[in-house]
PDB file of N, CA and C in Angstrom:
ATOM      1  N   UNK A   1      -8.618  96.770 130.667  1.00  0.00           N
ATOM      2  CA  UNK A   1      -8.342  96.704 129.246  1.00  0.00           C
ATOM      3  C   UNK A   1      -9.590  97.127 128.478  1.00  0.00           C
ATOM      4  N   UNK A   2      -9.235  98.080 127.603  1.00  0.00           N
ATOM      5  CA  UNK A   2     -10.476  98.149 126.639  1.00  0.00           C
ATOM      6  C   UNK A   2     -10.737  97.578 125.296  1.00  0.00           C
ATOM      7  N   UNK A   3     -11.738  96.777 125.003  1.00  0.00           N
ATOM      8  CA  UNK A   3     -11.908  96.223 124.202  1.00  0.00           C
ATOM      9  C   UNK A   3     -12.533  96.809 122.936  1.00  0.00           C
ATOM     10  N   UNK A   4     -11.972  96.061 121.935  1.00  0.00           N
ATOM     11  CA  UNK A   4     -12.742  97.056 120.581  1.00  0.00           C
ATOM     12  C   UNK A   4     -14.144  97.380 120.724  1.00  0.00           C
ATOM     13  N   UNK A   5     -14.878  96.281 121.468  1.00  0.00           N
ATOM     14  CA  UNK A   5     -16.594  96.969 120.892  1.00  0.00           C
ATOM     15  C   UNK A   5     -17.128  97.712 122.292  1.00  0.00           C
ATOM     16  N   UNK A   6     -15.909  98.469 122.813  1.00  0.00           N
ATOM     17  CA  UNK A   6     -16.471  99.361 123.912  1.00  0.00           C
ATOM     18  C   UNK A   6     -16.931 100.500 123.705  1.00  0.00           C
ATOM     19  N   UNK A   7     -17.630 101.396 124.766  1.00  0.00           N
ATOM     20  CA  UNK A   7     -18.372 102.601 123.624  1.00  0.00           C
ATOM     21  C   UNK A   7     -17.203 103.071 123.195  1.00  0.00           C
ATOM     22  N   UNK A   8     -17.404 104.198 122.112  1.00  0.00           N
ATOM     23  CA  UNK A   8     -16.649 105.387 121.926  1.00  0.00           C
ATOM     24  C   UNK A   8     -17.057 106.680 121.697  1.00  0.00           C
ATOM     25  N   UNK A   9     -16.201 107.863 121.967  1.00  0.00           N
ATOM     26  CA  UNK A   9     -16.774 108.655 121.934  1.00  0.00           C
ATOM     27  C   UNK A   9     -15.702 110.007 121.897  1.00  0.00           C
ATOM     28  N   UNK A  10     -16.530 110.399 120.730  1.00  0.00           N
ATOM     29  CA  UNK A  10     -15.497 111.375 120.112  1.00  0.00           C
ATOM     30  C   UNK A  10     -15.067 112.795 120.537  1.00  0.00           C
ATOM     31  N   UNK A  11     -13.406 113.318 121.168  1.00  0.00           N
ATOM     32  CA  UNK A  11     -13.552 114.541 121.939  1.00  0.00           C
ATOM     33  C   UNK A  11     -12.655 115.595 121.716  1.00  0.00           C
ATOM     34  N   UNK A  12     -12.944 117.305 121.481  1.00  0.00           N
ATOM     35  CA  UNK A  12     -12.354 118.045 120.933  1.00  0.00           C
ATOM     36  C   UNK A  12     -11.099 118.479 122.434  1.00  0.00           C
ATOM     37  N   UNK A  13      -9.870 118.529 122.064  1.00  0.00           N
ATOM     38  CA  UNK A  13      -9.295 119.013 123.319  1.00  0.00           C
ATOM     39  C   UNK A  13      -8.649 119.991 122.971  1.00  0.00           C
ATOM     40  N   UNK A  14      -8.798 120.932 124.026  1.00  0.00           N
ATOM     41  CA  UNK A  14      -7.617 122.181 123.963  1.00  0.00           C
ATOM     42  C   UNK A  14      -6.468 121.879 123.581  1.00  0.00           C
ATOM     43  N   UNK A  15      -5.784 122.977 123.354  1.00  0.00           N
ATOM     44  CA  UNK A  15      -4.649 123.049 122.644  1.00  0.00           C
ATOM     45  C   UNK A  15      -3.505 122.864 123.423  1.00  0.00           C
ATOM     46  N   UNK A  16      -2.560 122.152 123.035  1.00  0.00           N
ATOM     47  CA  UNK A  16      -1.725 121.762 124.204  1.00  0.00           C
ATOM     48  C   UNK A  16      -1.895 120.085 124.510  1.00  0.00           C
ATOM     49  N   UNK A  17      -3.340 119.936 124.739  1.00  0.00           N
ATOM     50  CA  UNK A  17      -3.751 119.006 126.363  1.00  0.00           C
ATOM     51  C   UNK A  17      -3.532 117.602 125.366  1.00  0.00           C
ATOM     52  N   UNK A  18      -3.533 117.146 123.823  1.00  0.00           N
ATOM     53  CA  UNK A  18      -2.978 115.928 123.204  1.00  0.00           C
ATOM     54  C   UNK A  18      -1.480 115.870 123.599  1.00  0.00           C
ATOM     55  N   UNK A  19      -0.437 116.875 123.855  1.00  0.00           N
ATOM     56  CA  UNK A  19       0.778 116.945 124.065  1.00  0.00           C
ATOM     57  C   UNK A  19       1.178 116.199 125.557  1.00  0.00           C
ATOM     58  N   UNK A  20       0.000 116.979 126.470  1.00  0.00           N
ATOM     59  CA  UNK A  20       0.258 116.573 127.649  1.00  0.00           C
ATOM     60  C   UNK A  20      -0.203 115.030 127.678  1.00  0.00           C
ATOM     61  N   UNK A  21      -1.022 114.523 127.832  1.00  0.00           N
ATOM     62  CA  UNK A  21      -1.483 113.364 127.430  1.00  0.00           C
ATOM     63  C   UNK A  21      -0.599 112.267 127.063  1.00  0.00           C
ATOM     64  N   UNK A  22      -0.231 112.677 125.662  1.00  0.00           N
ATOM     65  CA  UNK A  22       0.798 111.759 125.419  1.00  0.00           C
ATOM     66  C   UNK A  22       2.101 111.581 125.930  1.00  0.00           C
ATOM     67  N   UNK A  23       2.933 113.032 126.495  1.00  0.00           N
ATOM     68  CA  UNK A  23       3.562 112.646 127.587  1.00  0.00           C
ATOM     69  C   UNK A  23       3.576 111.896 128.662  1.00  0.00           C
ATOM     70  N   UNK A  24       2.358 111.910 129.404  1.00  0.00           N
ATOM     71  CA  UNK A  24       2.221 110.905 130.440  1.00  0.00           C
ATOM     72  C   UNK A  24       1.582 110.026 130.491  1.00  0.00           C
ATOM     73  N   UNK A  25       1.655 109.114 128.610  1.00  0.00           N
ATOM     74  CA  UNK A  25       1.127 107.761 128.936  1.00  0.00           C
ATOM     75  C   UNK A  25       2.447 107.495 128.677  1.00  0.00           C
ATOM     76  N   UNK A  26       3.418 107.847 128.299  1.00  0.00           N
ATOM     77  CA  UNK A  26       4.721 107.387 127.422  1.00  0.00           C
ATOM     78  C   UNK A  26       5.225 107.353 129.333  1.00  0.00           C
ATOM     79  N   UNK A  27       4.904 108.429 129.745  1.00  0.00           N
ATOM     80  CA  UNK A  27       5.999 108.173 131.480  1.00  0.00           C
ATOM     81  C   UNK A  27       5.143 106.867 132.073  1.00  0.00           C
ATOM     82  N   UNK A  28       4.307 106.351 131.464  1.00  0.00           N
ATOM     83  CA  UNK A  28       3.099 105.354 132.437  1.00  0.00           C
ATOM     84  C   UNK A  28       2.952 103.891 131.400  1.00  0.00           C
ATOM     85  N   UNK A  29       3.769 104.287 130.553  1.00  0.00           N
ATOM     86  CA  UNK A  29       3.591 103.101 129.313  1.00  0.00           C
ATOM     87  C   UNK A  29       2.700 102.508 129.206  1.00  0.00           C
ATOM     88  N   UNK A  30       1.661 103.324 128.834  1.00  0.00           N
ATOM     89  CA  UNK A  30       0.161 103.315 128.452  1.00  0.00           C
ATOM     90  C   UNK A  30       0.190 103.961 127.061  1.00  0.00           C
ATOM     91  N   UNK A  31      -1.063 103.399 126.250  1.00  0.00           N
ATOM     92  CA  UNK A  31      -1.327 103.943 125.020  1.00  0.00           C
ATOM     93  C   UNK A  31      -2.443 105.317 125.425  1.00  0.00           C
ATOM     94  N   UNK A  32      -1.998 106.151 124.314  1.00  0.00           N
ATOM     95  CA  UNK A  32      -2.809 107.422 125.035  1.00  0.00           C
ATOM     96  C   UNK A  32      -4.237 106.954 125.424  1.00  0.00           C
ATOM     97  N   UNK A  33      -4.952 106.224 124.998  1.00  0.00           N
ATOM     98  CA  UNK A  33      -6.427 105.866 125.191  1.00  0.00           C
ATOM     99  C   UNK A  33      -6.630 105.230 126.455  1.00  0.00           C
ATOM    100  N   UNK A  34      -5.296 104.618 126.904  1.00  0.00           N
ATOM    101  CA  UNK A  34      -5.734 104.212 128.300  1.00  0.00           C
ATOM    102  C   UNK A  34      -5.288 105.001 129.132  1.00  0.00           C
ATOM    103  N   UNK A  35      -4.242 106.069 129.035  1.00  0.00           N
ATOM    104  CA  UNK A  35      -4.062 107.145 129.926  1.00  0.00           C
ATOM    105  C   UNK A  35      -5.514 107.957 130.404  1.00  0.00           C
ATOM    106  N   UNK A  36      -6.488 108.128 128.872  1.00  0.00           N
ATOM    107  CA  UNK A  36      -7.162 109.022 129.076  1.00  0.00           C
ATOM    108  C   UNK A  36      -7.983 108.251 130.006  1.00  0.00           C
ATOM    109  N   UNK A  37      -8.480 106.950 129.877  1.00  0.00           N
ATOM    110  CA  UNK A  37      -9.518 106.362 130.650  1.00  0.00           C
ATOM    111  C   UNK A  37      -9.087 105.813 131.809  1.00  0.00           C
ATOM    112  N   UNK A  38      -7.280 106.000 132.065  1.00  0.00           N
ATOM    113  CA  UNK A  38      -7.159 106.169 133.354  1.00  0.00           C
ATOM    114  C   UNK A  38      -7.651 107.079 133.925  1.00  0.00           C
ATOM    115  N   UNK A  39      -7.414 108.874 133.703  1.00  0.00           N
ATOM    116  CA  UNK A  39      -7.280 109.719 134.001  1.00  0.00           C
ATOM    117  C   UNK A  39      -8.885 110.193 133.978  1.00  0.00           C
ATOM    118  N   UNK A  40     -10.108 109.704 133.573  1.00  0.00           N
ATOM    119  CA  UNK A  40     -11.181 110.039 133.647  1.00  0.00           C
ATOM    120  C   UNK A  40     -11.617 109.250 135.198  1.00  0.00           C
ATOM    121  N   UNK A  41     -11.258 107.759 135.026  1.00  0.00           N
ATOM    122  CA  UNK A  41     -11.469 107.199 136.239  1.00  0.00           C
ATOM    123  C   UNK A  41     -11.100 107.141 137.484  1.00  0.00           C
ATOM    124  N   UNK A  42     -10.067 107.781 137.695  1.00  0.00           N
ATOM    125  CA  UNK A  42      -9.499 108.405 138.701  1.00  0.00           C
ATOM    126  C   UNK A  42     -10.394 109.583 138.945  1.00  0.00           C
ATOM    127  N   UNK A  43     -10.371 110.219 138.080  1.00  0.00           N
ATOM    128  CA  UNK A  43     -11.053 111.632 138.426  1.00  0.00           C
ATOM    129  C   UNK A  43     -12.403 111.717 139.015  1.00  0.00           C
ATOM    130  N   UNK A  44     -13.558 110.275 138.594  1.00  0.00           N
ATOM    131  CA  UNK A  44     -14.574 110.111 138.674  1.00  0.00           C
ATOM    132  C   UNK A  44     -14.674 109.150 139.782  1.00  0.00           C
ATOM    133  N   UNK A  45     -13.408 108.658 140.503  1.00  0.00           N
ATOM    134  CA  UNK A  45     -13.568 107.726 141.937  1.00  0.00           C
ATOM    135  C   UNK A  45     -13.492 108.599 142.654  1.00  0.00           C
ATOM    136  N   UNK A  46     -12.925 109.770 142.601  1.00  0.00           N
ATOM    137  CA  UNK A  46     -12.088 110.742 143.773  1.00  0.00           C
ATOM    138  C   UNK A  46     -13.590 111.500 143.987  1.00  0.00           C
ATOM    139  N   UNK A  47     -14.103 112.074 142.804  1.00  0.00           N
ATOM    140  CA  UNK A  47     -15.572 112.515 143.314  1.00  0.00           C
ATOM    141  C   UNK A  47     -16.803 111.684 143.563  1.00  0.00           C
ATOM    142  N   UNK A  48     -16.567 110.404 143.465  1.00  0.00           N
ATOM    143  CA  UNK A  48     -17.120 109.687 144.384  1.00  0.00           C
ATOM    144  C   UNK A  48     -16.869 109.694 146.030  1.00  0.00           C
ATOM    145  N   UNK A  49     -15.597 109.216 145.855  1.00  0.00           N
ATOM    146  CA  UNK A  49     -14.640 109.163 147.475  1.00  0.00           C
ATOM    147  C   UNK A  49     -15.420 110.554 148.015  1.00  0.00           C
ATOM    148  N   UNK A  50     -15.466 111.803 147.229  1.00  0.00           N
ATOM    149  CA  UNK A  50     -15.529 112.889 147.802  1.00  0.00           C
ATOM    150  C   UNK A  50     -17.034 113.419 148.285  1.00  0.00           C
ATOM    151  N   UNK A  51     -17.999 112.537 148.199  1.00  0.00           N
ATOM    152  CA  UNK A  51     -19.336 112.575 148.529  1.00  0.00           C
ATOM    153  C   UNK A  51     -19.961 113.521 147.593  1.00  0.00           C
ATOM    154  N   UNK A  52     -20.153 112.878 146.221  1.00  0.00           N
ATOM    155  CA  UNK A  52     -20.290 113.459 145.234  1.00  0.00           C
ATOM    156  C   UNK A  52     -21.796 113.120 145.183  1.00  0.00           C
ATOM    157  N   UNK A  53     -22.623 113.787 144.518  1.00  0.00           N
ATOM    158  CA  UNK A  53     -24.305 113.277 144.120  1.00  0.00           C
ATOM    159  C   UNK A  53     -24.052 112.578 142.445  1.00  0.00           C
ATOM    160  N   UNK A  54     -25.591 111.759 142.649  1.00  0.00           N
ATOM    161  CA  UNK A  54     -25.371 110.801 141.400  1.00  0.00           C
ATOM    162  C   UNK A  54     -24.735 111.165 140.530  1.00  0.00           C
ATOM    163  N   UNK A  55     -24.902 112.864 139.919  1.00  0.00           N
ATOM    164  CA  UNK A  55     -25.091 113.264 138.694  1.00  0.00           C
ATOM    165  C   UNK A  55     -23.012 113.482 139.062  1.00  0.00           C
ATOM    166  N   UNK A  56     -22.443 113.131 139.584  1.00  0.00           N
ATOM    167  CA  UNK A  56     -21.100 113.448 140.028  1.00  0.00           C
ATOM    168  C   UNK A  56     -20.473 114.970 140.228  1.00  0.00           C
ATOM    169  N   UNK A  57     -21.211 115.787 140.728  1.00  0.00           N
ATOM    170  CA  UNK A  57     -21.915 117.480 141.211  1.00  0.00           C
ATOM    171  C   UNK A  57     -21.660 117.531 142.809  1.00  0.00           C
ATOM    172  N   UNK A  58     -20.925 118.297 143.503  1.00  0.00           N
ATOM    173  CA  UNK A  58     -21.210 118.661 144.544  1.00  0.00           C
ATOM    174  C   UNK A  58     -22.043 119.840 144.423  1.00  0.00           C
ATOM    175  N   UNK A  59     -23.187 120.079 144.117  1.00  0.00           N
ATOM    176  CA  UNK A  59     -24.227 120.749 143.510  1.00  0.00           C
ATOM    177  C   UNK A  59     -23.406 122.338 142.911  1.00  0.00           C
ATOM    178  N   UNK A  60     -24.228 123.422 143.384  1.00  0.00           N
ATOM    179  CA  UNK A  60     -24.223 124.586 142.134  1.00  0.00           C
ATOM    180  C   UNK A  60     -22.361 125.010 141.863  1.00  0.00           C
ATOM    181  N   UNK A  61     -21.935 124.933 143.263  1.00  0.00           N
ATOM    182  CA  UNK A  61     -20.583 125.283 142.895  1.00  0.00           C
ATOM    183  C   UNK A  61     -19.592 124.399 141.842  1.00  0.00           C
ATOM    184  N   UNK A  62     -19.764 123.262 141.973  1.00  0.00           N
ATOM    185  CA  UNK A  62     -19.061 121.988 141.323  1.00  0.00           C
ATOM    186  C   UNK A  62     -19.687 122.227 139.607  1.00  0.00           C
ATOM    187  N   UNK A  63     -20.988 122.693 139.718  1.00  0.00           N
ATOM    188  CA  UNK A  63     -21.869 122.558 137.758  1.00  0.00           C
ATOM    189  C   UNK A  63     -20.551 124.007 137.286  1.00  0.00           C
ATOM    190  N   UNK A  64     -20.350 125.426 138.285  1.00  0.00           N
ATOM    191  CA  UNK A  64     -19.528 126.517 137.871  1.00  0.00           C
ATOM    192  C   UNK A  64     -18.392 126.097 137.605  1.00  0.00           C
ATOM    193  N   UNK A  65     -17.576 125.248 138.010  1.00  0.00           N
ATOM    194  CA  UNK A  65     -16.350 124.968 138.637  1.00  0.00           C
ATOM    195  C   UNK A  65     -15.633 124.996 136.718  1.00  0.00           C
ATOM    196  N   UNK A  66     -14.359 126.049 136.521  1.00  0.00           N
ATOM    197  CA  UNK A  66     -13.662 126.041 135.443  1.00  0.00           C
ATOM    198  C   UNK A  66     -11.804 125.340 135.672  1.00  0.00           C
ATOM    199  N   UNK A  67     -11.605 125.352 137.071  1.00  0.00           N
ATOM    200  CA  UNK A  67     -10.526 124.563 137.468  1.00  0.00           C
ATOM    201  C   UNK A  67     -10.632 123.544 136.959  1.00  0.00           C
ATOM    202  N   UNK A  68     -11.559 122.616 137.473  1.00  0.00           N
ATOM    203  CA  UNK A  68     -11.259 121.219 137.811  1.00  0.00           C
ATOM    204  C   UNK A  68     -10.462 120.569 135.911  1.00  0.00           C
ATOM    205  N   UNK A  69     -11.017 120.989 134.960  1.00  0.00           N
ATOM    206  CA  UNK A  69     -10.719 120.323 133.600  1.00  0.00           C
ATOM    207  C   UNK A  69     -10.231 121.422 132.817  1.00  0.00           C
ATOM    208  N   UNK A  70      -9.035 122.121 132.997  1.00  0.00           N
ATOM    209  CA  UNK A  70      -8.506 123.329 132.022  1.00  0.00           C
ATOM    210  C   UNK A  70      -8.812 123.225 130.783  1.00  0.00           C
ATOM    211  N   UNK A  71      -9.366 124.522 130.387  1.00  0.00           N
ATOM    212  CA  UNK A  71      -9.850 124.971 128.956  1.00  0.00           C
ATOM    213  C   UNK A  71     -11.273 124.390 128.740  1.00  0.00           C
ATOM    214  N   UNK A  72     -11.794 123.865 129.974  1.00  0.00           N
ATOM    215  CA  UNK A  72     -13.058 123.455 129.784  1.00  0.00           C
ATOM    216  C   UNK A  72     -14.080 124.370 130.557  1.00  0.00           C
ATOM    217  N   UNK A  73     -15.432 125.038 129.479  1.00  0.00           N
ATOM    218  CA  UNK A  73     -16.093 125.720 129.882  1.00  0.00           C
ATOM    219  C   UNK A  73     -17.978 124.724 130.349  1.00  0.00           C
ATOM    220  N   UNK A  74     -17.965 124.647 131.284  1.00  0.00           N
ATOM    221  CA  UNK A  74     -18.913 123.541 131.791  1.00  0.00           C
ATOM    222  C   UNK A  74     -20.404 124.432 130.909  1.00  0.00           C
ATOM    223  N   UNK A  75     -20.149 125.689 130.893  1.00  0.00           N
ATOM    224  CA  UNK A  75     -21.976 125.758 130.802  1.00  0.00           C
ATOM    225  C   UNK A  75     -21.632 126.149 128.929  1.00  0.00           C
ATOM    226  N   UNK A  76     -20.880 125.329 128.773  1.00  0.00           N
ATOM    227  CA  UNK A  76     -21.202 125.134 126.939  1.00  0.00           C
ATOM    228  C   UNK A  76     -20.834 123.817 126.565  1.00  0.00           C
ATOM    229  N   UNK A  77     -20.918 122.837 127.409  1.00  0.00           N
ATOM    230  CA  UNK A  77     -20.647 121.792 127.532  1.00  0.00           C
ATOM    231  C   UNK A  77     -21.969 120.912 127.612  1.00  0.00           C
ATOM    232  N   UNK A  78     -21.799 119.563 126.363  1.00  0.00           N
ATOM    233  CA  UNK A  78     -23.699 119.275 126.459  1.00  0.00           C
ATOM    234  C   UNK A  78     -23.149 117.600 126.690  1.00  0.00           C
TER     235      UNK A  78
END
């Protein structure tokens, strides 16, 4: 559960990806905010599970990588 005085933090998303989102908290009957912080934490155990380094990088290929988060360009990303 997230509580009001947890961080926050504000994020621009491609076009489309609020649509998708809210589709599958409505199939998961989740409010979109916990879909998303499902869907970050999942994403961020699996590259753990996956013998990930601290920085969560399977080094140079993983910093290139434009799959993993559609419409996301990593090297304009701060």
């Amino acid at each position: 559960m997230i509580h009001r005085g947890s961080d926050q933090f504000n994020v621009r998303l491609p076009d489309g990806l609020r649509a998708r989102i809210k589709a599958s908290a409505e199939r998961n009957r989740r409010a979109m905010n916990s879909e998303i912080v499902f869907a970050i934490e999942r994403y961020l155990n699996a590259l753990d599970s996956d013998g990930a380094n601290e920085f969560g990088h399977h080094g140079p290929v993983a910093a290139s990588r434009t799959d993993a988060l559609p419409g996301v360009n990593p090297t304009t990303q701060g």
